[in-house]
Protein backbone atom coordinates (compact mmCIF):
# COMPACT_ATOMS: atom_id res chain seq x y z
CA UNK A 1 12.93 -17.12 3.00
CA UNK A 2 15.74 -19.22 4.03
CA UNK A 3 17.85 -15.93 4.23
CA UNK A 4 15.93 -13.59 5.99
CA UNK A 5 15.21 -13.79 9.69
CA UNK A 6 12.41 -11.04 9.43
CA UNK A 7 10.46 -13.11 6.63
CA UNK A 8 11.08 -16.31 8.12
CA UNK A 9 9.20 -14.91 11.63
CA UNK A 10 6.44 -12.60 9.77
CA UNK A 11 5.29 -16.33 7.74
CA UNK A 12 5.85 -18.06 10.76
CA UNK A 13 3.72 -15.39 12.62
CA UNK A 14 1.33 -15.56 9.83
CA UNK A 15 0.85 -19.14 9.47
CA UNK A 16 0.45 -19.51 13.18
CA UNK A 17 -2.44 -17.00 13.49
CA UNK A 18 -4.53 -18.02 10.16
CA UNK A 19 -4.43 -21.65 11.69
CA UNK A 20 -5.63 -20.23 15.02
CA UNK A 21 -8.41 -18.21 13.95
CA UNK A 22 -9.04 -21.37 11.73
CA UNK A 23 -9.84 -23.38 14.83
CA UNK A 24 -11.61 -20.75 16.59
CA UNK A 25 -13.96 -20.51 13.43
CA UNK A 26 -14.57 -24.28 13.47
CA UNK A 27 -14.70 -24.47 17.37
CA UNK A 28 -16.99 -21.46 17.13
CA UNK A 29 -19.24 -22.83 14.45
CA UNK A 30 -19.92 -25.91 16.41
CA UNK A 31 -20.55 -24.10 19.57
CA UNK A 32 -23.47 -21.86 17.65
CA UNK A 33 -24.62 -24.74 15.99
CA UNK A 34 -25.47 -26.20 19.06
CA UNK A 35 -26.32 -22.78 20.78
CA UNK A 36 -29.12 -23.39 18.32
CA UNK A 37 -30.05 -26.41 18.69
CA UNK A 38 -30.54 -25.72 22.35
CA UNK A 39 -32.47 -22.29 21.19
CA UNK A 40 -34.74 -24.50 19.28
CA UNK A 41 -35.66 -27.24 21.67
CA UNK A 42 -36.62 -24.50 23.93
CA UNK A 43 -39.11 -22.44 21.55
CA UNK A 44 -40.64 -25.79 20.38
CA UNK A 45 -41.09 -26.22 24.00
CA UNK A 46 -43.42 -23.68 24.49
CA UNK A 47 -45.45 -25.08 21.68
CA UNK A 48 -45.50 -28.72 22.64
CA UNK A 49 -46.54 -27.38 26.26
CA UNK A 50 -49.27 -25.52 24.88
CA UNK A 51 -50.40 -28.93 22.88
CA UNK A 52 -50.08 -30.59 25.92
CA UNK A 53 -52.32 -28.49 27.83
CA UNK A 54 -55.06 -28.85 24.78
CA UNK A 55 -54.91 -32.52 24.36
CA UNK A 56 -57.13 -34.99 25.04
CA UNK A 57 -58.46 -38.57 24.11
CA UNK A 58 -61.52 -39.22 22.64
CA UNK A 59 -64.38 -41.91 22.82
CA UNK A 60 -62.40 -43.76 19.92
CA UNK A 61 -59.09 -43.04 22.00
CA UNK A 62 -57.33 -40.75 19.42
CA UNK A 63 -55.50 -37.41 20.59
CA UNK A 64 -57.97 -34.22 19.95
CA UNK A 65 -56.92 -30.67 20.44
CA UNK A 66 -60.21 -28.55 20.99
CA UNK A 67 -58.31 -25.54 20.49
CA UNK A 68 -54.92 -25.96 18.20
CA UNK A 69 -51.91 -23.50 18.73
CA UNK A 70 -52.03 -19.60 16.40
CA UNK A 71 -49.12 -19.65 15.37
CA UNK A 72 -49.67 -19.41 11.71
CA UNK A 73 -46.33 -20.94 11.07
CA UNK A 74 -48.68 -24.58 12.05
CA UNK A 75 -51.00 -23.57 9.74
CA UNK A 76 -49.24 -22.68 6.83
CA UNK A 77 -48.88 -25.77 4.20
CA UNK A 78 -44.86 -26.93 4.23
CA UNK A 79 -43.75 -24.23 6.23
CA UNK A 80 -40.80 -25.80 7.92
CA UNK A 81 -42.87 -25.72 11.04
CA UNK A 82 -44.76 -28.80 12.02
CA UNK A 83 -46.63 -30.58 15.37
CA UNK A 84 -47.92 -34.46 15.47
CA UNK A 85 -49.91 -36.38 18.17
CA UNK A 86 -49.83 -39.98 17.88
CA UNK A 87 -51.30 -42.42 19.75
CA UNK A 88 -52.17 -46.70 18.59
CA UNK A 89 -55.46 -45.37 17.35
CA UNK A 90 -54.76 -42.52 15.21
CA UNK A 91 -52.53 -39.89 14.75
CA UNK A 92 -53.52 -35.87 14.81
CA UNK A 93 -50.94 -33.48 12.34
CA UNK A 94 -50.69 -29.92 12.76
CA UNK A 95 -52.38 -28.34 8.61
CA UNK A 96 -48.59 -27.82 7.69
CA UNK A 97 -47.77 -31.41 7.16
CA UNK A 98 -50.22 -31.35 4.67
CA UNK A 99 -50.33 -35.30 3.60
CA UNK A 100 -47.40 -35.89 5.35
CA UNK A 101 -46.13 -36.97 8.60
CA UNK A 102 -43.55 -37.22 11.49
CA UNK A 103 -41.50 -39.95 12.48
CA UNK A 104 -43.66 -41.75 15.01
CA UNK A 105 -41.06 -43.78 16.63
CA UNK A 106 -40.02 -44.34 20.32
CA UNK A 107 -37.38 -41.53 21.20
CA UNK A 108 -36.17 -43.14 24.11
CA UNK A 109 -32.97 -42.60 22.29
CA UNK A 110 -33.29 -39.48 21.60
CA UNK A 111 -30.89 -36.42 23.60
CA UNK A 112 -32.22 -34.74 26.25
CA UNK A 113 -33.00 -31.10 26.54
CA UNK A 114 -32.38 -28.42 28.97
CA UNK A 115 -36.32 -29.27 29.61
CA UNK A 116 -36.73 -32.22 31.97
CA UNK A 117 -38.44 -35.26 30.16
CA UNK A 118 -38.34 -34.44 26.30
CA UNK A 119 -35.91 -35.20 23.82
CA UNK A 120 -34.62 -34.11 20.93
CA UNK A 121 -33.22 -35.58 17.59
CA UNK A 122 -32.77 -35.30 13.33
CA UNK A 123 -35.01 -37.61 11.48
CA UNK A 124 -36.41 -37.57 8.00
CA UNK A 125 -39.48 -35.17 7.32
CA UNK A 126 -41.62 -33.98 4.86
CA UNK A 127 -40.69 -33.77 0.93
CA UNK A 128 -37.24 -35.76 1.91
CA UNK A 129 -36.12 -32.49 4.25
CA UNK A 130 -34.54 -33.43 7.71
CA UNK A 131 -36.21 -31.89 10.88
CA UNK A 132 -35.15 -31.21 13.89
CA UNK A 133 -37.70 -33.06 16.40
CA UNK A 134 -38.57 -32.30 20.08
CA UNK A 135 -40.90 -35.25 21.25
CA UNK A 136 -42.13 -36.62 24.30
CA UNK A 137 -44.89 -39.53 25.53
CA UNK A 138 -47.50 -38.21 28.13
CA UNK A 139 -50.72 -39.47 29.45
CA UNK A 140 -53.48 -36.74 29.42
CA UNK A 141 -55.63 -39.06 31.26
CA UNK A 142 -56.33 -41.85 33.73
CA UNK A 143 -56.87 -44.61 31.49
CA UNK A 144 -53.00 -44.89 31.14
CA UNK A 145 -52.57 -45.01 27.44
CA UNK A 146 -50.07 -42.61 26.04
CA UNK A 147 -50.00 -40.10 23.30
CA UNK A 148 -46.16 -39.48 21.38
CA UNK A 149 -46.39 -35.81 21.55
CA UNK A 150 -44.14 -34.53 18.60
CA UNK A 151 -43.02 -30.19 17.32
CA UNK A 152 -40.66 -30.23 14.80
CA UNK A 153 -38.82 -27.46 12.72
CA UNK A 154 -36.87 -28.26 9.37
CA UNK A 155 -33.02 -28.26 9.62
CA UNK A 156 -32.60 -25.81 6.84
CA UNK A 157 -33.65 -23.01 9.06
CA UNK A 158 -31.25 -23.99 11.58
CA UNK A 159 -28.84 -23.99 9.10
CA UNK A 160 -29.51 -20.74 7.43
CA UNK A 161 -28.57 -19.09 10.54
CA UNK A 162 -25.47 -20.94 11.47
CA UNK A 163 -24.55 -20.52 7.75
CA UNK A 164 -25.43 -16.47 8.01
CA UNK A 165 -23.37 -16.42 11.59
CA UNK A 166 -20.32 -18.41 9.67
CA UNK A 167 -20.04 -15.80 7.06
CA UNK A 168 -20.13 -13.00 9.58
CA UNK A 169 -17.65 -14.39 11.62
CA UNK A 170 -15.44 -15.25 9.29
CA UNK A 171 -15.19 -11.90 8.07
CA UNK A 172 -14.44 -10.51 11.16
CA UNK A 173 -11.72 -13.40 11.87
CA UNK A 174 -10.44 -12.15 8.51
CA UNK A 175 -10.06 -8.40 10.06
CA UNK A 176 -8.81 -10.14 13.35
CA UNK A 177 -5.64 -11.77 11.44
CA UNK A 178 -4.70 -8.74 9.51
CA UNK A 179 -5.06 -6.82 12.83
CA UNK A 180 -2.84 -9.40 14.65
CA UNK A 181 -0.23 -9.77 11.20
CA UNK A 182 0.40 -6.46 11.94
CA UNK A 183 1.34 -6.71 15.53
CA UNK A 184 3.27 -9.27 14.90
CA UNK A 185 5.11 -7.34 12.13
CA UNK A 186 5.46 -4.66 14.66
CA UNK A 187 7.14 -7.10 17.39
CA UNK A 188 9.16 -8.71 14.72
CA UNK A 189 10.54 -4.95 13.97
CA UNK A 190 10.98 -4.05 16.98
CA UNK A 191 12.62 -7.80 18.21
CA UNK A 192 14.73 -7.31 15.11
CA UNK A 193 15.94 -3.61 16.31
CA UNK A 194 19.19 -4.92 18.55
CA UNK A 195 20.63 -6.25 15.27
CA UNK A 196 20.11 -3.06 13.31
CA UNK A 197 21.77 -1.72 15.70
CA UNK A 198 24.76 -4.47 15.63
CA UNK A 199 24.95 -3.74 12.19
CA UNK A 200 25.41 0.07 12.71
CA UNK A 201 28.22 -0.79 15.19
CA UNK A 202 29.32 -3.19 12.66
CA UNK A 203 29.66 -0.64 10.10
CA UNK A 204 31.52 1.83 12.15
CA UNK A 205 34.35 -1.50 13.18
CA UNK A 206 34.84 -1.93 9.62
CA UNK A 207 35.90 2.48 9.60
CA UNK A 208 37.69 1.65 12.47
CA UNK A 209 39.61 -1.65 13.65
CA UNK A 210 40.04 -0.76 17.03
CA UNK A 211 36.25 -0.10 17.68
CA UNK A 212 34.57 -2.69 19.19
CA UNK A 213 30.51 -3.66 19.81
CA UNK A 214 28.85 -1.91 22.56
CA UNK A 215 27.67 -4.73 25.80
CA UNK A 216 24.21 -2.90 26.26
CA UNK A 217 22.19 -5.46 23.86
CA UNK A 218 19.56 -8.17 24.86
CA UNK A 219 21.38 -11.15 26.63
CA UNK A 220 20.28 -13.63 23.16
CA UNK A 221 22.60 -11.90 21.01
CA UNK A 222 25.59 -10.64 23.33
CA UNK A 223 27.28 -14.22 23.24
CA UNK A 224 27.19 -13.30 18.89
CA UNK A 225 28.53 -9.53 20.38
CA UNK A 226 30.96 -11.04 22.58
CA UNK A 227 32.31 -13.37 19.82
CA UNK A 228 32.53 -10.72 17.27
CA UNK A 229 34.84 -8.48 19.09
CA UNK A 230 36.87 -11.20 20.31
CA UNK A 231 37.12 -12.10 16.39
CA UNK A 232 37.56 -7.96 15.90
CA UNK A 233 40.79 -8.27 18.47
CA UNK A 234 42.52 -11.04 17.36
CA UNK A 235 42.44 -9.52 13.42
CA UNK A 236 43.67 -6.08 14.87
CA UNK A 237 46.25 -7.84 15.90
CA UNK A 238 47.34 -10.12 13.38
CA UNK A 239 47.13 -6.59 11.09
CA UNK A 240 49.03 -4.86 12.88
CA UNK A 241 51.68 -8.04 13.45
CA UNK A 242 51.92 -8.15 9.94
CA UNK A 243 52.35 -4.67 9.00
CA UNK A 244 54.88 -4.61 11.62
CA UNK A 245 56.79 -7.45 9.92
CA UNK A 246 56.62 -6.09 6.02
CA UNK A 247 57.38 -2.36 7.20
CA UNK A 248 60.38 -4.07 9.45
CA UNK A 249 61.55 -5.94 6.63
CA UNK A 250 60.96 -3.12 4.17
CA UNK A 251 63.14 -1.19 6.65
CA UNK A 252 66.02 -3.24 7.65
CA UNK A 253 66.69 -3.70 3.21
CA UNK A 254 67.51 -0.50 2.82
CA UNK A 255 70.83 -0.41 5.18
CA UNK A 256 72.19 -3.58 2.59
CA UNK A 257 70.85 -1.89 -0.36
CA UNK A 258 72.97 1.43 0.11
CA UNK A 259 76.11 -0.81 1.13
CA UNK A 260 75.40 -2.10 -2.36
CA UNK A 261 74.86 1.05 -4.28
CA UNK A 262 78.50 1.88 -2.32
CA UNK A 263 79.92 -0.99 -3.87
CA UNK A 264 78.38 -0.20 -7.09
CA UNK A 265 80.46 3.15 -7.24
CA UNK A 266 83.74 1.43 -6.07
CA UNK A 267 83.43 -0.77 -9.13
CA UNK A 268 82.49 2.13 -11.20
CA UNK A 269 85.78 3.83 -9.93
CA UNK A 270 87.65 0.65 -10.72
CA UNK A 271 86.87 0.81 -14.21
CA UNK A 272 83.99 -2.16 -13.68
CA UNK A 273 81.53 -0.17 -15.50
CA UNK A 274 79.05 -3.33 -17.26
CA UNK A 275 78.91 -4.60 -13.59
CA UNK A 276 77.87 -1.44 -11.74
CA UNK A 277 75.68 -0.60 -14.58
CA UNK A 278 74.26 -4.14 -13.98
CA UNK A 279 74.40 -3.55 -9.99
CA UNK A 280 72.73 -0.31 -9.95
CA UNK A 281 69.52 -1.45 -12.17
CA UNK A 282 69.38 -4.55 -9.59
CA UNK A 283 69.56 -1.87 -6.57
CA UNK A 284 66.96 0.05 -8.31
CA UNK A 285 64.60 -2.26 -8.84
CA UNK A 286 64.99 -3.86 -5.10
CA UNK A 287 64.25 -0.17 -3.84
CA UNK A 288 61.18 0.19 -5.85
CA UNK A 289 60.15 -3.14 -4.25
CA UNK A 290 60.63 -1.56 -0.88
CA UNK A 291 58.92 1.43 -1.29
CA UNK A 292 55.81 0.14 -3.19
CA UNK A 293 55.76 -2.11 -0.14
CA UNK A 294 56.05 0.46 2.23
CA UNK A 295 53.24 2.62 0.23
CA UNK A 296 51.02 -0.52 0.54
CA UNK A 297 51.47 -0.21 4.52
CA UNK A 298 50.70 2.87 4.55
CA UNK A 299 47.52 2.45 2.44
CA UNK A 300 46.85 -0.56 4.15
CA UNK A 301 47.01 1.52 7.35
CA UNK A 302 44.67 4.64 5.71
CA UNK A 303 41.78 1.74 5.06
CA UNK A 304 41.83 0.49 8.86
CA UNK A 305 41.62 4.17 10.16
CA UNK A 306 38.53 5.99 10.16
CA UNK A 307 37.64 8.61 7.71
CA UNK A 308 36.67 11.35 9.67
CA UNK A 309 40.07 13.28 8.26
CA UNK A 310 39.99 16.25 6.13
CA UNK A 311 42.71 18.57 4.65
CA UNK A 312 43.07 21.39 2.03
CA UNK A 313 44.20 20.26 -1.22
CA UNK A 314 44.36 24.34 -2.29
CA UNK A 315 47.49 24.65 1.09
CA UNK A 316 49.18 21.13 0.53
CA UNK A 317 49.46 21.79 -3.19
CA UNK A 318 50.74 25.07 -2.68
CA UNK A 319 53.06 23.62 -0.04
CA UNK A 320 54.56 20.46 -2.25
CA UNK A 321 54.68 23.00 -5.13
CA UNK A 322 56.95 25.55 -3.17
CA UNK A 323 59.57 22.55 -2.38
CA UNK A 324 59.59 21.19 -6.16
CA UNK A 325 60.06 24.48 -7.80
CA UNK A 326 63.64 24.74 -5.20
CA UNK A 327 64.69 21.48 -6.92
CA UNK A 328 67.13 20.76 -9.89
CA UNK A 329 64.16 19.18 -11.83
CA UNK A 330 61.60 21.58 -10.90
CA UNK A 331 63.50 24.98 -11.55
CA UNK A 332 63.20 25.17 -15.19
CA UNK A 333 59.25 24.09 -14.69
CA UNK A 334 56.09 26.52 -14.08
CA UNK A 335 53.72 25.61 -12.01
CA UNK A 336 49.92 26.65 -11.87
CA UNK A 337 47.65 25.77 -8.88
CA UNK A 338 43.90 26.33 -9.21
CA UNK A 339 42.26 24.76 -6.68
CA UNK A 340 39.56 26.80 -4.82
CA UNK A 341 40.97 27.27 -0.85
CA UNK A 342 37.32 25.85 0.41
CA UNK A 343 37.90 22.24 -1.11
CA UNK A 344 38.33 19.19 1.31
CA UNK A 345 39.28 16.16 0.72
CA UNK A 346 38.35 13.53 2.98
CA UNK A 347 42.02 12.12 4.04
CA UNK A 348 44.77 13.24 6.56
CA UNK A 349 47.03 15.66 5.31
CA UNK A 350 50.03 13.51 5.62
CA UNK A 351 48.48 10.83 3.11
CA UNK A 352 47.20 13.61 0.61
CA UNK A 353 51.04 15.61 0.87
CA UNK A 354 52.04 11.93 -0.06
CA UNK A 355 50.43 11.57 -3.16
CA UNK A 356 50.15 15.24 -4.37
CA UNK A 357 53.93 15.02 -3.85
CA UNK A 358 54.55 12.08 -5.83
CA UNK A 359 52.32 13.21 -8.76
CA UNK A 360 53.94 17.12 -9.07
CA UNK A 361 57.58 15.57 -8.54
CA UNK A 362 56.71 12.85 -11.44
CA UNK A 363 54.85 16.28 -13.41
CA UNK A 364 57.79 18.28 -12.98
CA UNK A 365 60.50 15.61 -14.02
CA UNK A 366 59.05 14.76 -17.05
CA UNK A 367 57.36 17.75 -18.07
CA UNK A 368 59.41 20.38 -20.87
CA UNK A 369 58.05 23.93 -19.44
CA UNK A 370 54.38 23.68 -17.53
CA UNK A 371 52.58 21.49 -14.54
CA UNK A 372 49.27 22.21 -13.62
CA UNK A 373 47.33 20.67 -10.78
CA UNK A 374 43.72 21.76 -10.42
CA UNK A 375 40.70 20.90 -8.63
CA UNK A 376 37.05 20.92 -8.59
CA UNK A 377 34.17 20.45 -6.03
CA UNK A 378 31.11 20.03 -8.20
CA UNK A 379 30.30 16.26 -8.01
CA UNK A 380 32.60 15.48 -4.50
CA UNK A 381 36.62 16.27 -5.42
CA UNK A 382 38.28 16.07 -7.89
CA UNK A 383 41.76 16.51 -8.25
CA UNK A 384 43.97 16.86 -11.93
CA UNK A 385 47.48 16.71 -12.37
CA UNK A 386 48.82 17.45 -15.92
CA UNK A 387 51.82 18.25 -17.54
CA UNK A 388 53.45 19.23 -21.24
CA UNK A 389 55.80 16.06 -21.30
CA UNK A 390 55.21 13.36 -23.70
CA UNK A 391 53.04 11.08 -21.38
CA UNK A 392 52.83 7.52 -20.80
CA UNK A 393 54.45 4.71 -23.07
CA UNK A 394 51.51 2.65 -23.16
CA UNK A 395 47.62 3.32 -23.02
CA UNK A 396 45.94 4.32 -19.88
CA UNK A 397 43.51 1.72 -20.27
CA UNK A 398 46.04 -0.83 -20.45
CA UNK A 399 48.55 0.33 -17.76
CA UNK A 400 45.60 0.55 -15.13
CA UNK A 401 44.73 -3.66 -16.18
CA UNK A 402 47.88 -5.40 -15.41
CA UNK A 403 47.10 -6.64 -11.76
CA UNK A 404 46.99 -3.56 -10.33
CA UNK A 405 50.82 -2.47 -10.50
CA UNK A 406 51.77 0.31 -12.49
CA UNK A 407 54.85 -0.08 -11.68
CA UNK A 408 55.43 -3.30 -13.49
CA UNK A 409 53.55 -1.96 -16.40
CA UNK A 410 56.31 -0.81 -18.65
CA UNK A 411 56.16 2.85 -18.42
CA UNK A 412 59.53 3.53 -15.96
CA UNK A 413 59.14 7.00 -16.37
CA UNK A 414 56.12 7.63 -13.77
CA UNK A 415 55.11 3.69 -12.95
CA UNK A 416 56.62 3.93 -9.11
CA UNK A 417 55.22 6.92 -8.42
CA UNK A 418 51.90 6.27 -10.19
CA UNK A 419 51.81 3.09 -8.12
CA UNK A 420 52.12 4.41 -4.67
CA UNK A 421 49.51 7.19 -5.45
CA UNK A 422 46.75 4.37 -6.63
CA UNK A 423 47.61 2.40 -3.57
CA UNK A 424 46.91 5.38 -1.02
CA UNK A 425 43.85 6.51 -3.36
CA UNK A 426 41.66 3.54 -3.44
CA UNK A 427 42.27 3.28 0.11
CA UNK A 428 40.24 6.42 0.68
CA UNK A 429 37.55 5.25 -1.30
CA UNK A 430 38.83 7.47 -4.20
CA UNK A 431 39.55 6.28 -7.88
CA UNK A 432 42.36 7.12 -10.31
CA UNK A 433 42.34 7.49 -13.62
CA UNK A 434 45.34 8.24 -16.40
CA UNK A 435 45.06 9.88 -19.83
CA UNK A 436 46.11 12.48 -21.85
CA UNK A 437 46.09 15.99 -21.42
CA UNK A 438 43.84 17.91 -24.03
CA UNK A 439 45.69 21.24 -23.55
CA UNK A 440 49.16 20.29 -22.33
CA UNK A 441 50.04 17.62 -24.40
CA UNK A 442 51.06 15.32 -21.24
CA UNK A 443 49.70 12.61 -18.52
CA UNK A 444 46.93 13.69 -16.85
CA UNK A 445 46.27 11.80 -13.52
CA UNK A 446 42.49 12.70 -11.92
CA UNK A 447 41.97 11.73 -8.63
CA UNK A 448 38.36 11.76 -7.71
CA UNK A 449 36.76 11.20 -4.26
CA UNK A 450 33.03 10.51 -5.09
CA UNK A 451 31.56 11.12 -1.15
CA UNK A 452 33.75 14.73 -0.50
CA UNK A 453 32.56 17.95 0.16
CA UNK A 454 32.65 20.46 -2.05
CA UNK A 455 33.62 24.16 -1.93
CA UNK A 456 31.40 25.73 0.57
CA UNK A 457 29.06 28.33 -0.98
């Protein structure tokens, strides 16, 4: 949760709307509850009215009703439905009471109803059951003495229906939240939609250094916009300050190096041939440093760039092979291209002349009579360069694990070379891998690019 905005606001969102409909099913509860009290007092009006109109005292002062309410409810033995008239001499009970009775206490504080005069309250009925009790004291005559008129209904009916109208609407508050969890997933996707977006642009700086965030994006995140292609300047430059420096320096050591390898040739005239042997492997190994370095500028420039370069590894190969074959170590080889003219690989030509160059030229130096370089489009590109020689000094698998330089891994013969291709490889998002040649005899170098197109059908 901590690490995902979108999670953090859906439970947020979530939490936030269960505890509102939470409230509104409380708040709502209460409000029916009372809805029926109200509901009640008003329908036990009616009946209390109609007592009312009845009653009368008799010789002996008690309350008589000539002619008792219908409703069978009254007449019906514990039917949750009851009436009392009480006065000082006797009491009169609707046949539902049965043996029991009502309350007859003062309700002077008792709540009013919406009817003007009675009042309403809980109080312990019959069998040990609360009632809810709408009373009232009236005189039905002159004489002044007052009967406690009482119409009760048991509190278990009351709540039946608030319990029946909780259920119901807590089911539907149940619908409600998913309803509103999904709009608020929907806002939090479509609130969250700017920084897909930043991400996409993102994506295509990391192709390309000198890309930069587009400014149309809601005014919360451009400061984060803002910042991030300020950041995005300052490391093109530094990049490009440093790559400036190495290929400067890389550069300006080759002017001392060849005034070296002059003086190495001066001593070698002179007779001095231990110390221009000993200058010239110093000289050499100073010029590999400078152009692995310079290969690892180059590469280093290839990753920055965007990939939206293509080239035909059928033409190039054709091309390097035609300037080998004119050379002294390349005259007595044979060369065999079989690549299919459709193939692309995705990098400039320049870069892929580069390494195609160094491989045949490494192929055709150490090879005794054949090089072939062939190619394939059936799972992206892949590229094989083999020859008849007698192949690497030490295993593939360990040549490719010393830190990365196969130049420094003991096999002179094709380490520079080797290194320079790997460099510019990986930084097309290809892979390189060495072995031995199952026809030929040789090293076989496959260069694969995983995301190329293949031969077009």
């Amino acid at each position: 949760m901590a690490r995902s905005l979108r999670l953090r606001l859906l439970i947020g969102a979530a939490v936030a709307v269960f505890v509102a409909m939470l409230l509104a099913w409380v708040s709502m509860i209460l409000l029916f509850a009372h809805h029926i009290e109200r509901r009640a007092a008003k329908e036990l009006t009616y009946d209390a009215v109609e007592l009312v109109a009845r009653l009368r005292l008799g010789d002996d002062g008690a309350p008589v009703v000539d002619d008792p309410p219908h409703d069978a409810r009254f007449e019906t033995p514990d039917s949750g439905y009851y009436w009392q008239l009480t006065t000082k001499q006797g009491a009169l009970r609707s046949h539902s009471l049965w043996d029991e009775s009502l309350p007859a206490v003062d309700p002077g504080a008792a709540r009013t109803t919406e009817s003007s005069g009675w009042k309403t309250r809980f109080a312990p009925g019959p069998a040990g059951r609360r009632v809810f009790v709408l009373e009232r004291n009236v005189r039905p005559d002159r004489s002044g003495n007052k009967v406690l008129v009482q119409v009760a209904v048991d509190e278990a009916q009351l709540s039946h229906v608030r319990n029946e109208f909780g259920r119901e609407l807590a089911l539907f508050l149940a619908l409600l939240w998913a309803v509103l969890f999904g709009a608020a997933w929907l806002q939090v996707q479509l609130g969250l939609q700017p920084l897909r977006r930043v991400r996409e642009e993102l994506t295509a700086l990391r192709r390309d250094p000198s890309a930069r965030l587009s400014q149309v994006h809601p005014v919360e995140i451009a400061p984060l916009t803002a910042a991030i292609n300020d950041l995005a300047e300052a490391r093109e430059r530094d990049l490009t300050r440093a790559r400036r420096r190495a290929s400067d320096l890389a550069h300006s050591l080759k002017t001392p190096l060849a005034a070296l390898h002059a003086q190495s040739r001066r001593a070698r005239a002179a007779g001095a041939t231990e110390a221009a042997d000993g200058l010239d492997r110093a000289i050499a190994a100073a010029a590999a440093a400078v152009e692995t370095e310079l290969a690892r500028s180059r590469a280093a420039a290839i990753r920055d760039a965007t990939n939206t370069q293509e080239s035909s590894p059928q033409r190039i190969a054709e091309r390097v092979v035609g300037v080998v074959e004119r050379t002294e170590t390349g005259a007595h080889v044979v060369f065999e291209v079989d690549i299919d003219e459709q193939l692309r690989a995705p990098i400039a030509e320049d870069d892929l002349t580069e390494i195609l160059g160094a491989l045949i030229e490494n192929a055709a130096r150490f090879a005794r009579r054949r090089v072939r370089i062939a190619g394939s489009g059936e799972h992206g590109l892949m590229l094989c360069v083999e020859d008849d020689g007698r192949g690497l000094d030490i295993s593939a698998e360990t040549a490719l694990m010393r830190g990365g330089r196969l130049d420094e891994s003991g096999t002179a013969h094709h380490g520079l070379g080797l290194a320079i291709v790997r460099d510019l490889v990986e930084a097309t998002a290809g892979e390189i891998a060495l072995g031995r040649s199952e026809d030929l005899g040789g090293l076989r170098v496959v260069l694969t690019w995983p995301q190329a197109a293949g031969a077009e059908s």
